[in-house]
Protein backbone atom coordinates (compact mmCIF):
# COMPACT_ATOMS: atom_id res chain seq x y z
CA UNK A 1 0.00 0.00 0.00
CA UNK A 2 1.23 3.24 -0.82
CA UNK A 3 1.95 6.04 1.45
CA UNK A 4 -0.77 8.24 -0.20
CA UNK A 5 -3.22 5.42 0.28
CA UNK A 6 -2.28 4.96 3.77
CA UNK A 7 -2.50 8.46 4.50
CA UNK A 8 -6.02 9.29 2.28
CA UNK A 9 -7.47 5.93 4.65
CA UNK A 10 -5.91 6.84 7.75
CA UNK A 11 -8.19 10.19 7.77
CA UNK A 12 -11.22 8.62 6.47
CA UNK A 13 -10.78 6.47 9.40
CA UNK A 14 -9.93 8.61 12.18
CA UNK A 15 -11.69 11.73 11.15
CA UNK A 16 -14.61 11.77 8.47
CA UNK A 17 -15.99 8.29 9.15
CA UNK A 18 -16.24 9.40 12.42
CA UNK A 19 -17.68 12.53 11.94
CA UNK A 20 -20.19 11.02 8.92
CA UNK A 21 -21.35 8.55 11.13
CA UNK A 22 -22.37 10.98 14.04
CA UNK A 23 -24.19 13.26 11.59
CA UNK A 24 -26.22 10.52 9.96
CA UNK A 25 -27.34 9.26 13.63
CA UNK A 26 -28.05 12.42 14.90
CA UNK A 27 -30.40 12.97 11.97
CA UNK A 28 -31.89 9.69 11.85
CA UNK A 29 -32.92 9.49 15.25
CA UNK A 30 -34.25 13.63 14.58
CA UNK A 31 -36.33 11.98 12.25
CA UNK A 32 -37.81 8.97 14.45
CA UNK A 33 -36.44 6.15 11.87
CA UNK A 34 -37.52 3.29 13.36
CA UNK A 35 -34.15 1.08 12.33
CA UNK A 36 -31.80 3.91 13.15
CA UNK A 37 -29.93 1.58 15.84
CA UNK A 38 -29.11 -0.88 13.32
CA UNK A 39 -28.40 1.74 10.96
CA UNK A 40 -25.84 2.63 13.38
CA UNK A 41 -24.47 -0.59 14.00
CA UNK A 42 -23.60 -0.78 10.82
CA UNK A 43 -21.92 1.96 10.42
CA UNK A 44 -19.73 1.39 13.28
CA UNK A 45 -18.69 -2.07 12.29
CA UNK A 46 -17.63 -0.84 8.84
CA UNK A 47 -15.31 2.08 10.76
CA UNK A 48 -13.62 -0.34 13.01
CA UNK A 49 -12.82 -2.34 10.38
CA UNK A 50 -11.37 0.29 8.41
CA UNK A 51 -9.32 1.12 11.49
CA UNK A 52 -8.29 -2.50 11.92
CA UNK A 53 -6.72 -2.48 8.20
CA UNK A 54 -5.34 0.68 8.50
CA UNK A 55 -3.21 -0.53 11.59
CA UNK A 56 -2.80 -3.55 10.25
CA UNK A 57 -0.74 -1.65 7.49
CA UNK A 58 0.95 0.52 10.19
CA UNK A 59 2.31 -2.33 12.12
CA UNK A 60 3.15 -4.01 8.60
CA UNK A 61 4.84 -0.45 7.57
CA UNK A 62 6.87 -0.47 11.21
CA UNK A 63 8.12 -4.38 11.37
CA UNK A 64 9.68 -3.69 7.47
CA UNK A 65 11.58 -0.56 8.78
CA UNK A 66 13.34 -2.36 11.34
């Protein structure tokens, strides 16, 4: 994986995932859907494993620069 693709992941991860993922509850339980909390659950599970790749990377990145 290339740095740029690391990097572009890494902040999809840590910051606008995140952040989409708050907005899009906030609004669906504004709006009473009824499956919001699965919704949610979803959304959550796909973020953590986005985060589990990207540090999977990380740890592959740090063991080759040894």
């Amino acid at each position: 994986m290339s740095n740029k693709v690391y990097d572009v992941l890494k902040d999809i991860s840590l910051c606008w995932m995140p952040l989409g993922i708050a907005f899009v509850g906030v609004c669906l339980e504004a709006l009473n859907v009824p499956s919001a909390g699965v919704v949610m659950t979803i959304l959550v599970a796909a973020n953590t494993f986005l985060g589990g790749v990207v540090k999977y990377y990380k740890s592959k990145y740090d063991r080759e620069g040894e």
